[in-house]
N, C-alpha and C. Protein backbone atom coordinates (compact mmCIF):
# COMPACT_ATOMS: atom_id res chain seq x y z
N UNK A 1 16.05 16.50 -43.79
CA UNK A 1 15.86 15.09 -43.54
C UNK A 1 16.83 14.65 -42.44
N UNK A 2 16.44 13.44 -41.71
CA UNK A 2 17.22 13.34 -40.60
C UNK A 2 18.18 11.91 -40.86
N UNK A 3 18.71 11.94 -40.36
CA UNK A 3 20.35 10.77 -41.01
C UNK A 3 19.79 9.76 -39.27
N UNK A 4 19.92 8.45 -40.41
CA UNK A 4 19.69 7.50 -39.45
C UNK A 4 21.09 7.47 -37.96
N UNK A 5 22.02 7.87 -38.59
CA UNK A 5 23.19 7.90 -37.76
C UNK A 5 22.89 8.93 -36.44
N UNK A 6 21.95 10.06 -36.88
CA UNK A 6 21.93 10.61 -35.76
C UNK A 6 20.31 10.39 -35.04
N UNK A 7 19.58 9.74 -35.88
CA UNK A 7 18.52 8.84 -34.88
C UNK A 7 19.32 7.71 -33.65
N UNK A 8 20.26 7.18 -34.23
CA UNK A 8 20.79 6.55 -33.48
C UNK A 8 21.53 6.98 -32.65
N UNK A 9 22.31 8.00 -32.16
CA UNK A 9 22.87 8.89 -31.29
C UNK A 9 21.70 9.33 -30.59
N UNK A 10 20.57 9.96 -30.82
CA UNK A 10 19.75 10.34 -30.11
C UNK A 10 18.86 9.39 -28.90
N UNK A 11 18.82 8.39 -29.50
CA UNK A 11 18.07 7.55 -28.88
C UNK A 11 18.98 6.80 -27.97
N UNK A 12 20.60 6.47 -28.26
CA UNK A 12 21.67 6.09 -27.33
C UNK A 12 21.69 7.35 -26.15
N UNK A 13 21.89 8.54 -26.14
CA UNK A 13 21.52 9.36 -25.81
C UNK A 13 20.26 9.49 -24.28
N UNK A 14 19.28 9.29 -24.93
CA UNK A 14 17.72 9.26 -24.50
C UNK A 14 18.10 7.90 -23.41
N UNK A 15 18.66 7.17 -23.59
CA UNK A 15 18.66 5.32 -23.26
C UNK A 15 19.67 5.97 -21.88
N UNK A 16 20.47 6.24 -22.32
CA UNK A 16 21.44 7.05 -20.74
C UNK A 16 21.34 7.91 -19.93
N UNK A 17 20.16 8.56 -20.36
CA UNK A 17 19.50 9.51 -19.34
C UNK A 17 18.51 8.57 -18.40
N UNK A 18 17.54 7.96 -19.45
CA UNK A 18 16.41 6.78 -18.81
C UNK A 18 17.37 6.20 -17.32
N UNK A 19 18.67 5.60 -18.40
CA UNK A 19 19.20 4.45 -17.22
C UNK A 19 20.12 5.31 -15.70
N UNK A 20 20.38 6.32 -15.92
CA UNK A 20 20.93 7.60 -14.78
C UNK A 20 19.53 7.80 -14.09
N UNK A 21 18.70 7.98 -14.72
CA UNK A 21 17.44 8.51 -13.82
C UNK A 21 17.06 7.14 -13.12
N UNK A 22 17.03 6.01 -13.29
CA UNK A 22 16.58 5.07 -12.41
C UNK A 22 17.34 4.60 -11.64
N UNK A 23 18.65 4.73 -11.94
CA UNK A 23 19.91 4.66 -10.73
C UNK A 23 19.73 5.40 -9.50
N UNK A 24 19.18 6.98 -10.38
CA UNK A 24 19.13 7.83 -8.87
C UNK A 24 17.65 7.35 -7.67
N UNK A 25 17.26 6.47 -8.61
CA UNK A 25 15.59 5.76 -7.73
C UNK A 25 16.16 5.41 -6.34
N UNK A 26 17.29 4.52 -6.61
CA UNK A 26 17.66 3.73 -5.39
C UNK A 26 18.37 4.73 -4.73
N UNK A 27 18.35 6.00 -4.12
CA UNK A 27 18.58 6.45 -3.32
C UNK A 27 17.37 7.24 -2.75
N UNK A 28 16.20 6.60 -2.49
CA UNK A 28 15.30 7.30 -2.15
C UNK A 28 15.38 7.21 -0.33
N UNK A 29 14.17 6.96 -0.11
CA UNK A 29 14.21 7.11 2.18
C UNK A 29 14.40 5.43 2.03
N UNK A 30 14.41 4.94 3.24
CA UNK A 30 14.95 4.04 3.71
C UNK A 30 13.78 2.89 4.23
N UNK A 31 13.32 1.71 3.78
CA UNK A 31 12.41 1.02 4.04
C UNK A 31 12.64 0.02 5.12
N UNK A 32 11.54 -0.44 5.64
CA UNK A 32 11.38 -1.94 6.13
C UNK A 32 9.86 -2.76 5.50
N UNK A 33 10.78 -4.05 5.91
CA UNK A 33 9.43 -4.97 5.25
C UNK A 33 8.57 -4.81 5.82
N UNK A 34 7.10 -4.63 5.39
CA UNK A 34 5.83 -4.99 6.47
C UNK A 34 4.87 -6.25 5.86
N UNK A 35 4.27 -6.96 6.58
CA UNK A 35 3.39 -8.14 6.32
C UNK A 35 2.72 -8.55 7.78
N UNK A 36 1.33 -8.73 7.54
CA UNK A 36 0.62 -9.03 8.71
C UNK A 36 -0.66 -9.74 8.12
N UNK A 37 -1.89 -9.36 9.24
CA UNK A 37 -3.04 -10.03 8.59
C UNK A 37 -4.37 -9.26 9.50
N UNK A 38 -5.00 -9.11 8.65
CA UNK A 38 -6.11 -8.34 9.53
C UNK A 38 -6.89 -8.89 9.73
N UNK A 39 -8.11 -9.16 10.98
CA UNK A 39 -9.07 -10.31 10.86
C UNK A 39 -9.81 -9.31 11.74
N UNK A 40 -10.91 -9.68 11.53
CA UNK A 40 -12.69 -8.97 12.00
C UNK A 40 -13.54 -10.15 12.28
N UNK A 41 -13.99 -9.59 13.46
CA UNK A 41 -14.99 -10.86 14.21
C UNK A 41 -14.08 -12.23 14.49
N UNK A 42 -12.91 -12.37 14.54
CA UNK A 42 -11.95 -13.81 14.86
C UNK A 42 -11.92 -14.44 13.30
N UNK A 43 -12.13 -13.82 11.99
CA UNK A 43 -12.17 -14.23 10.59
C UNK A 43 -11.08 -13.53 10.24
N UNK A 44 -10.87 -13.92 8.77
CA UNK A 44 -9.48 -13.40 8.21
C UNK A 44 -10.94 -11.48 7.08
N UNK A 45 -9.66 -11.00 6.95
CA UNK A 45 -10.54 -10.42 6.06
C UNK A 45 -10.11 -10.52 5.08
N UNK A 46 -11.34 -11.47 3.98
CA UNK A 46 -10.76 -11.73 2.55
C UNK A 46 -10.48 -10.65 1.42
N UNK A 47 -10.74 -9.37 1.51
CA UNK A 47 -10.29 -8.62 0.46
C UNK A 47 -10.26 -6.76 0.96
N UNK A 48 -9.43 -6.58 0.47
CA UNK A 48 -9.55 -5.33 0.29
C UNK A 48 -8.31 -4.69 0.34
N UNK A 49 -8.04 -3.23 1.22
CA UNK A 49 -6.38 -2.36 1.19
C UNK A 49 -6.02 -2.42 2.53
N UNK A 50 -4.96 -2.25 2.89
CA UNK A 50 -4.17 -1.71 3.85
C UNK A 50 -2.69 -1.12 3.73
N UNK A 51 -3.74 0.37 4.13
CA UNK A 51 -2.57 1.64 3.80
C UNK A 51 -2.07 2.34 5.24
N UNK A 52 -0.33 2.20 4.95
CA UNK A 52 0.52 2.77 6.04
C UNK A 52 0.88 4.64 6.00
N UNK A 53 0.15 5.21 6.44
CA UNK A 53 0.41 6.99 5.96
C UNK A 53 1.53 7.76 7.06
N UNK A 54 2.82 7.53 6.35
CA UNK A 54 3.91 7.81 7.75
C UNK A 54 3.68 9.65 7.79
N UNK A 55 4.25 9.57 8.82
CA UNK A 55 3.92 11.14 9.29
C UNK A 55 5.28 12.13 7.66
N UNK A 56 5.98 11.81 7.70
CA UNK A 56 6.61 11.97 6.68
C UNK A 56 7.08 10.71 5.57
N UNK A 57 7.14 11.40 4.32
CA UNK A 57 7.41 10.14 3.20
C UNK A 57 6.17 9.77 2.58
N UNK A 58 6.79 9.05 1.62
CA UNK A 58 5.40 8.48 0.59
C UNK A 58 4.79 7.23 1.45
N UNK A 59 3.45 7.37 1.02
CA UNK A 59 2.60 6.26 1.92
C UNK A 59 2.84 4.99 0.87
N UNK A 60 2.64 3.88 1.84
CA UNK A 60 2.69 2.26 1.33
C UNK A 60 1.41 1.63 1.54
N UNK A 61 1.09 1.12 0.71
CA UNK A 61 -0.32 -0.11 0.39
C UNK A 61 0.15 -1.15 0.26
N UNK A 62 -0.73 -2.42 0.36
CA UNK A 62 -0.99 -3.25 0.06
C UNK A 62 -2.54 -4.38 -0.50
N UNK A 63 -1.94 -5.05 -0.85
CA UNK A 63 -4.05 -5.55 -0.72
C UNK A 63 -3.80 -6.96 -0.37
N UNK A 64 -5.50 -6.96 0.59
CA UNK A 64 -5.39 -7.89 1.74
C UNK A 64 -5.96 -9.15 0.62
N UNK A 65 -5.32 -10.32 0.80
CA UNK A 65 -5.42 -11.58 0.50
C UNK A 65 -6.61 -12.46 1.11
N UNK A 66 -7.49 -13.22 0.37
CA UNK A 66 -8.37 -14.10 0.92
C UNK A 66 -8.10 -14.84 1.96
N UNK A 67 -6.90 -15.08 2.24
CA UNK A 67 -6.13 -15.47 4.17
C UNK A 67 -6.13 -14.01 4.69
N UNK A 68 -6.38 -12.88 4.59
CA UNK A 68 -6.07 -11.87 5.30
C UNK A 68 -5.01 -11.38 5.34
N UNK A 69 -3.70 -11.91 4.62
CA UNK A 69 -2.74 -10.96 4.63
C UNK A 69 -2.38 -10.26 3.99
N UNK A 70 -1.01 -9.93 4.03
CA UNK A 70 -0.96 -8.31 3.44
C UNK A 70 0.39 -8.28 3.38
N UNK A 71 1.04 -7.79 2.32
CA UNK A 71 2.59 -7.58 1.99
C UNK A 71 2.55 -5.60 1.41
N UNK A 72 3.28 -5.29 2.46
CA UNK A 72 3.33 -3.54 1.29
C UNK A 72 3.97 -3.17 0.69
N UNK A 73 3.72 -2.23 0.11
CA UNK A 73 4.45 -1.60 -1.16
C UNK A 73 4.44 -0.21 -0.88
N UNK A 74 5.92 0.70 -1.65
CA UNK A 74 5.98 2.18 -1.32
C UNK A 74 6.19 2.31 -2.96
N UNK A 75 7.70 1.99 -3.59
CA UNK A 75 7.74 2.04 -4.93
C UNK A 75 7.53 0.82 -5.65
N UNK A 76 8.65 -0.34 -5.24
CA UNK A 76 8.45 -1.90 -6.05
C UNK A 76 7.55 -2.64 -5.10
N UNK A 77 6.99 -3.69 -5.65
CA UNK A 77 5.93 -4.49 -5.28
C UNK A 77 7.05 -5.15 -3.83
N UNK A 78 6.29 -5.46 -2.87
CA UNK A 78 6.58 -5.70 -1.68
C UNK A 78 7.98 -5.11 -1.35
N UNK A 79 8.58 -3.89 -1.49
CA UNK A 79 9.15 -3.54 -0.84
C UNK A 79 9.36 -2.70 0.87
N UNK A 80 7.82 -2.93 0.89
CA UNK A 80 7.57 -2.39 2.56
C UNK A 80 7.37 -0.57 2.64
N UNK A 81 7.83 -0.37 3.94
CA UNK A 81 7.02 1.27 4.09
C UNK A 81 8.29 1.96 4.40
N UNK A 82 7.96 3.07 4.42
CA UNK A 82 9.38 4.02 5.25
C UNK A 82 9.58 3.70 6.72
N UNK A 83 10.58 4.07 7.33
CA UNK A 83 10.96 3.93 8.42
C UNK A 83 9.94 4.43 9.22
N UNK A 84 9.49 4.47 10.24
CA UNK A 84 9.17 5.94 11.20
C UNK A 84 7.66 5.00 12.05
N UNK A 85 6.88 6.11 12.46
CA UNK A 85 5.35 6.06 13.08
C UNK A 85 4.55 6.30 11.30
N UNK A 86 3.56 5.46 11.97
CA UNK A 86 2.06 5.24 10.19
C UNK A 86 1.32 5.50 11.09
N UNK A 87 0.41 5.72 10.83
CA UNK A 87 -1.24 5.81 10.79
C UNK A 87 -1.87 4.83 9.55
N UNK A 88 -2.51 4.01 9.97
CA UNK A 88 -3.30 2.91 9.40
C UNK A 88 -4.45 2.67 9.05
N UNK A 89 -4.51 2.82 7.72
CA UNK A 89 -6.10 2.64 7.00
C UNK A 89 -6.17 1.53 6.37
N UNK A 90 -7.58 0.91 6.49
CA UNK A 90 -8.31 -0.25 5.89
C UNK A 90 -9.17 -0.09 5.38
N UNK A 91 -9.35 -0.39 4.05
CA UNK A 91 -10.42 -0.51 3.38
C UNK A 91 -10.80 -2.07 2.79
N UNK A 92 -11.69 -2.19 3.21
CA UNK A 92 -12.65 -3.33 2.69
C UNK A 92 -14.19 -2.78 2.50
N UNK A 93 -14.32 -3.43 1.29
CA UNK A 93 -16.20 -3.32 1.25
C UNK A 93 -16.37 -4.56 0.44
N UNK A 94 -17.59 -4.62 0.12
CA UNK A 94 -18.69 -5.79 -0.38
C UNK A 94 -18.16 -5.56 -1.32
N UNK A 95 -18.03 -6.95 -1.89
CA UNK A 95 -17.58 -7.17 -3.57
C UNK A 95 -19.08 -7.12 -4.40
N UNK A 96 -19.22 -5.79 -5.35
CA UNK A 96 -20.23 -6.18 -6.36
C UNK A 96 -19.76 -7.20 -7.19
N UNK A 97 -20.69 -7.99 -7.44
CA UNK A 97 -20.13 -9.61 -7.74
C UNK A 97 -20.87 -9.29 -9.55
N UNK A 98 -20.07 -9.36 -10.09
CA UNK A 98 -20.82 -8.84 -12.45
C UNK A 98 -20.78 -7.71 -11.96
N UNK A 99 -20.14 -6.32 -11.82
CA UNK A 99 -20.10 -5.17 -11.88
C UNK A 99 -18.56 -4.60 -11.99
N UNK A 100 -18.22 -3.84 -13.11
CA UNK A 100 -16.92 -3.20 -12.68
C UNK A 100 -16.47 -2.43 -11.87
N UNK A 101 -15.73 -1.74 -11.32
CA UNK A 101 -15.31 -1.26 -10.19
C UNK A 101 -15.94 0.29 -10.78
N UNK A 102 -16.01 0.14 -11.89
CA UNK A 102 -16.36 1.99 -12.67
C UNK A 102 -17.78 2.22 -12.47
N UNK A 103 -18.84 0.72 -12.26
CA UNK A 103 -20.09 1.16 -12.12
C UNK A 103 -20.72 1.12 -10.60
N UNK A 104 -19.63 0.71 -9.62
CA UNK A 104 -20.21 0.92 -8.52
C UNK A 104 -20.65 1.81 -8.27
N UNK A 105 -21.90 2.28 -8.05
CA UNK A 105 -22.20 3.93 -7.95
C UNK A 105 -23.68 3.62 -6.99
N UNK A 106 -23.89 3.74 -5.55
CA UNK A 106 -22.92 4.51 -4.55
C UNK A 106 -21.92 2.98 -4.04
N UNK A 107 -20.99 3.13 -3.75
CA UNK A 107 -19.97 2.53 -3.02
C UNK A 107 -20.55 1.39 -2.44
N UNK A 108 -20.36 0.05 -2.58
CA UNK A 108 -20.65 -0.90 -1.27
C UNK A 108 -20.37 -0.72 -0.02
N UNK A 109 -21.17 -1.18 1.05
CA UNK A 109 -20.81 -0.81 2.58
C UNK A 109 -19.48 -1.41 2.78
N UNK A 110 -19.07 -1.11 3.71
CA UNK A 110 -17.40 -1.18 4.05
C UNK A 110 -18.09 -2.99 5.36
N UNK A 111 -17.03 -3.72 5.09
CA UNK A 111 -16.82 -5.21 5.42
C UNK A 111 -16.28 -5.21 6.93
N UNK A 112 -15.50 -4.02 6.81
CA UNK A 112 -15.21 -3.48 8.42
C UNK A 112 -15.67 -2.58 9.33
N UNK A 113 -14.89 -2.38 10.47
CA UNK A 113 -16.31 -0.99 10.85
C UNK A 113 -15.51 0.21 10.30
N UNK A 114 -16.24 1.15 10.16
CA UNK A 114 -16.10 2.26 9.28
C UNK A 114 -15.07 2.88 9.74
N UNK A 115 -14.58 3.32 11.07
CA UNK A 115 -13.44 4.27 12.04
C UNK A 115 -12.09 3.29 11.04
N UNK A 116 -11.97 2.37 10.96
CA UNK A 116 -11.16 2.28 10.17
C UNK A 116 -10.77 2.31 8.87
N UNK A 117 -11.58 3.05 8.13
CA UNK A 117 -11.11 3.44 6.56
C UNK A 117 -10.96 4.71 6.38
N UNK A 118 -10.50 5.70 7.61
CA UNK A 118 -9.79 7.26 7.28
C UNK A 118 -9.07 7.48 8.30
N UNK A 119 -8.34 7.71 7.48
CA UNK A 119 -6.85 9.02 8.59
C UNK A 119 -7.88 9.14 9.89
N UNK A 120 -8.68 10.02 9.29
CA UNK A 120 -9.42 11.08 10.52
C UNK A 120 -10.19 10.47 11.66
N UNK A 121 -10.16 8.91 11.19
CA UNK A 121 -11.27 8.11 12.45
C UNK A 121 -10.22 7.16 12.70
N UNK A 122 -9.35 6.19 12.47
CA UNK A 122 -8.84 5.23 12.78
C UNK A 122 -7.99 5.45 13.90
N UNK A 123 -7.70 4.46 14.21
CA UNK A 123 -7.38 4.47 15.78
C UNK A 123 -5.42 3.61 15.98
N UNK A 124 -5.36 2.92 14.21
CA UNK A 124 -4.52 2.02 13.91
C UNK A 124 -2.82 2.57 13.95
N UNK A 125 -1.89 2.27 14.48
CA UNK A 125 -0.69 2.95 14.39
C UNK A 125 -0.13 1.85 14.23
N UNK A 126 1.30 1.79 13.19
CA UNK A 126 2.53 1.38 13.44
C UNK A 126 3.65 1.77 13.20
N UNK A 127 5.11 1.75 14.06
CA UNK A 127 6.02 1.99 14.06
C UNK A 127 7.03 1.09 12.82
N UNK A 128 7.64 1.47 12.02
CA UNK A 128 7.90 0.87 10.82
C UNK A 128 9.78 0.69 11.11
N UNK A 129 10.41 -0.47 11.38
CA UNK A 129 11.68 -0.23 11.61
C UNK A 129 12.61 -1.23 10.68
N UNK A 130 13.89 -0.77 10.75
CA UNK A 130 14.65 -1.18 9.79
C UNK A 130 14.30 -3.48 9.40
N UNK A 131 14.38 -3.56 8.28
CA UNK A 131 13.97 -5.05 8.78
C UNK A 131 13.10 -5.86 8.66
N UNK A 132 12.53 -6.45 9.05
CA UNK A 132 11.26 -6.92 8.63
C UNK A 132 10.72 -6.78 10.06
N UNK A 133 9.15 -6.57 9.91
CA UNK A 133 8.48 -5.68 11.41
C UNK A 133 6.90 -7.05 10.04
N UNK A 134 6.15 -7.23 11.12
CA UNK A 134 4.61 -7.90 10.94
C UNK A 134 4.06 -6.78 12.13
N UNK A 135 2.94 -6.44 11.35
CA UNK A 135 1.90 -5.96 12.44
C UNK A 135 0.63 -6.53 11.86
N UNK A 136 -0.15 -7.25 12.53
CA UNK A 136 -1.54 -7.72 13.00
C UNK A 136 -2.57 -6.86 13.51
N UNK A 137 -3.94 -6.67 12.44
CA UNK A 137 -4.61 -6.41 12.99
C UNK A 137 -6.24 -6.64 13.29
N UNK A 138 -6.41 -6.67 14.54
CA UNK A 138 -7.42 -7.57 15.11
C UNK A 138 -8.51 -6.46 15.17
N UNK A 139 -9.70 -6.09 13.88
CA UNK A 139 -10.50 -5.29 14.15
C UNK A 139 -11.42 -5.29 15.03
N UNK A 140 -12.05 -4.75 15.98
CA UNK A 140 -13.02 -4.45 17.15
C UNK A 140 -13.99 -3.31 16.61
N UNK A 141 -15.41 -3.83 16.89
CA UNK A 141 -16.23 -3.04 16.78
C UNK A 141 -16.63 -1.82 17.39
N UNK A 142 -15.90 -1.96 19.02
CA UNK A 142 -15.86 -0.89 19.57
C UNK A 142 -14.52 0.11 19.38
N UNK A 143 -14.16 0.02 18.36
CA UNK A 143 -12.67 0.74 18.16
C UNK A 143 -11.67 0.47 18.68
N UNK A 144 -11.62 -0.52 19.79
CA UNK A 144 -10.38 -0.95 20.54
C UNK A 144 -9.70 -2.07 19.42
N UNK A 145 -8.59 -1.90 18.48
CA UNK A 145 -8.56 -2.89 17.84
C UNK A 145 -7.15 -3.14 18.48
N UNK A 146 -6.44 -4.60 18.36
CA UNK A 146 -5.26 -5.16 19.01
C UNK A 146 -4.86 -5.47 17.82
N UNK A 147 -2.99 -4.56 18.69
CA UNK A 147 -2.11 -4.70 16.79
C UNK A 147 -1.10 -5.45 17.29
């Protein structure tokens, strides 16, 4: 049988490892703020992602706001992206309007033009620096988009 005295050591125990392991969080890579706004056709775009994929480090998201903007995230909510060069993905599509996201089946069309929702087609870069940095982006149908 186990003695409450050493449930309680164990779990004091358990509680100081938890709180050491999240201490060591805050020494992860080194962020800046990002916030901007993406707009298509001279409109805001009311919903969807915008993901920063740095050439090294964990990638940062956000989701775009019915004004079009956008605050990112790497670990805590708006804490921004890693330092460095991103590559920039957007995703927006058609909201199934009474459907859960589990029964969309096939995918709604994308709200933007398509070159911008993969690594492999987008055309989108930003440089991420210590600080707070906004990048804007102005989607174009012909792929020329202005950031």
């Amino acid at each position: 049988m186990v003695s409450v005295a050493r449930l309680v050591r164990g779990a004091g125990l358990a509680g100081c490892v938890v709180a050491l392991a999240l201490a060591g969080c805050s020494s992860g890579p080194k962020l800046g703020l990002v916030q901007g706004k993406v707009t298509y056709k001279g409109k805001p775009v009311p919903h969807g992602n915008v993901n920063f994929i740095p050439k090294a480090g964990p990638p940062a998201s956000g989701e775009i706001g019915p004004d079009g903007t956008y605050r990112l995230t790497t670990f805590r909510n708006h804490d921004g992206a890693v330092l460095g060069p991103h590559t920039v993905v957007i995703v927006a599509i058609e909201k199934n309007a009474g459907k859960p996201v589990e029964a969309w089946n096939p995918l709604p069309p994308p709200i933007v033009p398509a070159r911008y929702t993969s690594v492999a087609t987008t055309d989108l870069r930003a440089e991420v620096k210590e600080g707070e940095n906004t990048f804007n982006f102005d989607l174009k149908d012909d792929g020329a988009a202005r950031r």
